[in-house]
N, C-alpha and C. Protein backbone atom coordinates (compact mmCIF):
# COMPACT_ATOMS: atom_id res chain seq x y z
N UNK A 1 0.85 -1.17 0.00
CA UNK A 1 0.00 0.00 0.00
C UNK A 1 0.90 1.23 0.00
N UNK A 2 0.55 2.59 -0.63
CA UNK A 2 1.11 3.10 -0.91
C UNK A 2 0.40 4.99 -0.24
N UNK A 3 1.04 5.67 0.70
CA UNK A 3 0.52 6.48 1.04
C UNK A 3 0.13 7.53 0.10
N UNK A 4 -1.11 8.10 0.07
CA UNK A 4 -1.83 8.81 -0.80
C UNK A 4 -0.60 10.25 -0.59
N UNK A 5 -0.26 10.41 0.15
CA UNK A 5 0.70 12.30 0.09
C UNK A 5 2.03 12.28 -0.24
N UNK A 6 3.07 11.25 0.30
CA UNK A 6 4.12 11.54 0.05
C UNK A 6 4.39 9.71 -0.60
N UNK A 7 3.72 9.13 -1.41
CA UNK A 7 3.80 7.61 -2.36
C UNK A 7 4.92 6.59 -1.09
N UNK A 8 4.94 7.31 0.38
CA UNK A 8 6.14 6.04 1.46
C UNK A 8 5.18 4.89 1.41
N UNK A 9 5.79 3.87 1.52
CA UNK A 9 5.20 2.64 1.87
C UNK A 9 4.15 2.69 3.45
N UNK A 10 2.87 2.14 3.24
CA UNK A 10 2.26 2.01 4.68
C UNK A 10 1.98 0.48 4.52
N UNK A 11 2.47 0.82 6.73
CA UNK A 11 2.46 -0.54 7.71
C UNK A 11 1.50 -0.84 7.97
N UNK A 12 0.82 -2.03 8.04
CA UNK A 12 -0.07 -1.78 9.50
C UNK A 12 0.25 -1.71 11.02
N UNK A 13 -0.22 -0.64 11.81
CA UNK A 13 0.30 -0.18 12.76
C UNK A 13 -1.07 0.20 13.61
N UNK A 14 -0.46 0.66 14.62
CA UNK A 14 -1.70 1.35 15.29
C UNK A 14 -1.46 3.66 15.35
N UNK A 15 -2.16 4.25 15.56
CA UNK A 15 -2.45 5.47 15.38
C UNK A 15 -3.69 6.08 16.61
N UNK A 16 -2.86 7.13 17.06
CA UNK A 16 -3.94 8.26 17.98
C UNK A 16 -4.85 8.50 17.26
N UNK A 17 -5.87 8.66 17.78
CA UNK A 17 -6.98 9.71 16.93
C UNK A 17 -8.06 10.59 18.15
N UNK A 18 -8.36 11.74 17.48
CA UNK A 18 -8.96 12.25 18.76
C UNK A 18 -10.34 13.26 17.63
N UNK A 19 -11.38 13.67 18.74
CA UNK A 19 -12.71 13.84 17.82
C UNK A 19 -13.16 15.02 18.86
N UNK A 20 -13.38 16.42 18.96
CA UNK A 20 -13.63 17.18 19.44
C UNK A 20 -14.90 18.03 18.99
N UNK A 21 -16.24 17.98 20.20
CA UNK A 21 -17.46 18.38 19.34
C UNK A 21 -18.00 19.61 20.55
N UNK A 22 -18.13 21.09 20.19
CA UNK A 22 -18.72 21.67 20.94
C UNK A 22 -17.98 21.33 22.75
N UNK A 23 -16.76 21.37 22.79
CA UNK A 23 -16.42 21.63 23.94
C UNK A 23 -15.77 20.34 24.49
N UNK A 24 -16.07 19.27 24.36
CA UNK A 24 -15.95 17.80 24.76
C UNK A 24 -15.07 17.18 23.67
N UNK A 25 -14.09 16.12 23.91
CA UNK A 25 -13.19 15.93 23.72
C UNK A 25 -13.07 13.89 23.93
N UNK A 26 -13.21 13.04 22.66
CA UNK A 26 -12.70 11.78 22.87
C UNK A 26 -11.29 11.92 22.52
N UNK A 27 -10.57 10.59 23.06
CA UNK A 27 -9.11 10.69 22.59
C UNK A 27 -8.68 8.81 22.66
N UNK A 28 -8.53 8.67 21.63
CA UNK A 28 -7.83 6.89 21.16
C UNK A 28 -6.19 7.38 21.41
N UNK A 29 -5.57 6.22 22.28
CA UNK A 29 -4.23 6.21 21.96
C UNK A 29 -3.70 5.70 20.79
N UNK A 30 -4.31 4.45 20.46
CA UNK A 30 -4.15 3.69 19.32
C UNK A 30 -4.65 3.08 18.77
N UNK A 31 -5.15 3.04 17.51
CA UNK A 31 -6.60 2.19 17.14
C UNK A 31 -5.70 1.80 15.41
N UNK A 32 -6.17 0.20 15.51
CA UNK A 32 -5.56 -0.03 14.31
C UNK A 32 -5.40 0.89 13.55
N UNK A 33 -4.39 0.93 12.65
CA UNK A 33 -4.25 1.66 10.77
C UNK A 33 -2.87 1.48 10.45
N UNK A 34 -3.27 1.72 8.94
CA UNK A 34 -1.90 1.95 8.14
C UNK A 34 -1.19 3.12 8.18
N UNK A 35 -0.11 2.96 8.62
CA UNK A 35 0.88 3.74 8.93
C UNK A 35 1.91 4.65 7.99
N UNK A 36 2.23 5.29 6.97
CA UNK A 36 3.12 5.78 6.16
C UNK A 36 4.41 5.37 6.99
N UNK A 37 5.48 4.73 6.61
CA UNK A 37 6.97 4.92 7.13
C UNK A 37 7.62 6.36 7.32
N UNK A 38 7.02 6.86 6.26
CA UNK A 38 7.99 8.44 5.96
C UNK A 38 7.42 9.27 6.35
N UNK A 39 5.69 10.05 6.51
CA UNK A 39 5.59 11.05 6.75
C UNK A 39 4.38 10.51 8.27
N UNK A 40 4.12 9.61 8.59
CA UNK A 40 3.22 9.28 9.29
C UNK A 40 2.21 9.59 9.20
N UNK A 41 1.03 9.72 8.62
CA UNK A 41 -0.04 9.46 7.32
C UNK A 41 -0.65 8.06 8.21
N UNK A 42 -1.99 8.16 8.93
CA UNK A 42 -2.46 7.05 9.23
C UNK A 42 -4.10 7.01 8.21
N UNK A 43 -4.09 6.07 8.23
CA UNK A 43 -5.36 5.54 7.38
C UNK A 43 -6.24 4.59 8.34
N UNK A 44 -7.71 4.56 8.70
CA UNK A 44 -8.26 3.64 9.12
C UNK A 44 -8.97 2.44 8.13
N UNK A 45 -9.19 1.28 8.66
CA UNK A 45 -10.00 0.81 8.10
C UNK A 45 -11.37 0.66 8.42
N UNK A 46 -12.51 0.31 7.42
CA UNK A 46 -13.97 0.40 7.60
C UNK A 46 -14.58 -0.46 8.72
N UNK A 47 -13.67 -0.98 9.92
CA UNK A 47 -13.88 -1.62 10.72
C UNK A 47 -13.98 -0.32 12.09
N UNK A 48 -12.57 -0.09 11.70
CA UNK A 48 -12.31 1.63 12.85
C UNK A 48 -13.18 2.01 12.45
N UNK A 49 -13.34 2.71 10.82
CA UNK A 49 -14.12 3.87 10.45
C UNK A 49 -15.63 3.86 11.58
N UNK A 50 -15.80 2.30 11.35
CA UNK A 50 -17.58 2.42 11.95
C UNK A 50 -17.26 2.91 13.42
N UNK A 51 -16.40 2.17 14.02
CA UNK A 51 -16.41 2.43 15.96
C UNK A 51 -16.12 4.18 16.18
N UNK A 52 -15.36 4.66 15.12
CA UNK A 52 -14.97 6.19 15.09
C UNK A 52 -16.60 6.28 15.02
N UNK A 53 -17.26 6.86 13.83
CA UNK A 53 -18.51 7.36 14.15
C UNK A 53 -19.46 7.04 14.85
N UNK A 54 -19.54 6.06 15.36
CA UNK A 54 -20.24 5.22 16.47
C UNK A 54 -20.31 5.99 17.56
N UNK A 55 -18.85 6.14 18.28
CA UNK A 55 -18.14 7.22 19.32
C UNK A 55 -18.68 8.30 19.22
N UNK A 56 -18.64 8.92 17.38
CA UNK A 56 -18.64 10.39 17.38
C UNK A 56 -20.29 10.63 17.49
N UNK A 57 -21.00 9.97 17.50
CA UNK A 57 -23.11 9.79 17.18
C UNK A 57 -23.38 9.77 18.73
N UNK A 58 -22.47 8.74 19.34
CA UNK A 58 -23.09 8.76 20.58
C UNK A 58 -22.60 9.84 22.00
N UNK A 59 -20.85 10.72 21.30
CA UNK A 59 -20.98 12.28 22.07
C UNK A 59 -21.97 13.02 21.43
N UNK A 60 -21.94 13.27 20.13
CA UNK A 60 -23.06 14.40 19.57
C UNK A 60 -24.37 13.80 20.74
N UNK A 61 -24.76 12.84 20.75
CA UNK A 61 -26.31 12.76 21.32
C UNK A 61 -26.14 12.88 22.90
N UNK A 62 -25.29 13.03 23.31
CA UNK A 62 -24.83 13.45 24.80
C UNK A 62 -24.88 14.61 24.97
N UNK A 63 -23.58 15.58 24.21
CA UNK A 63 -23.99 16.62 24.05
C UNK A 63 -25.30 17.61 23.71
N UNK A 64 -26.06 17.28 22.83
CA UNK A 64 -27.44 17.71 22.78
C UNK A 64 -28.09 17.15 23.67
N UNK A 65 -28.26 16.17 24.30
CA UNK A 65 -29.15 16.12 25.78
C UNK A 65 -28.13 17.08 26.81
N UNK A 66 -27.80 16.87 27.20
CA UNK A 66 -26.78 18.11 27.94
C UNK A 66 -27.22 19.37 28.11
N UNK A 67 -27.29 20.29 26.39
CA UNK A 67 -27.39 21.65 26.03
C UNK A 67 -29.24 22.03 26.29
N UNK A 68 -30.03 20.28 26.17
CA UNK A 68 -31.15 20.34 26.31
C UNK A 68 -31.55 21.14 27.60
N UNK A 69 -31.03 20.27 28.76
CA UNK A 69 -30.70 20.84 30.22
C UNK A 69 -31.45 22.02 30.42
């Protein structure tokens, strides 16, 4: 596999990711992906992708009960 920005070879590895909505703040230390060697360029796969928005559906609906308050 070949990183889409700078063509380095990607690993599979693991990668931070963090999702910030209206004030509140998730944070992954490491959640599978492909890794770039050269510029560090992580990519998820459609396995992450779903648990990422999963995470991100169920702060948004926290947050709006919250603001409901």
């Amino acid at each position: 596999m070949e990183c889409m920005y700078c063509k380095g070879e990607m690993v599979k590895s693991s990668a931070p990711f963090d999702v910030n909505r209206r004030g509140y703040h998730i944070h992954w230390d490491a959640l599978p992906a492909w890794v770039c060697t050269q510029c560090g360029e992580a990519y998820f796969e459609g396995e992450e992708v779903s648990r990422i928005q999963k995470a991100i559906s169920i702060l948004e609906r926290e947050v709006l009960s919250q603001e409901a308050v």
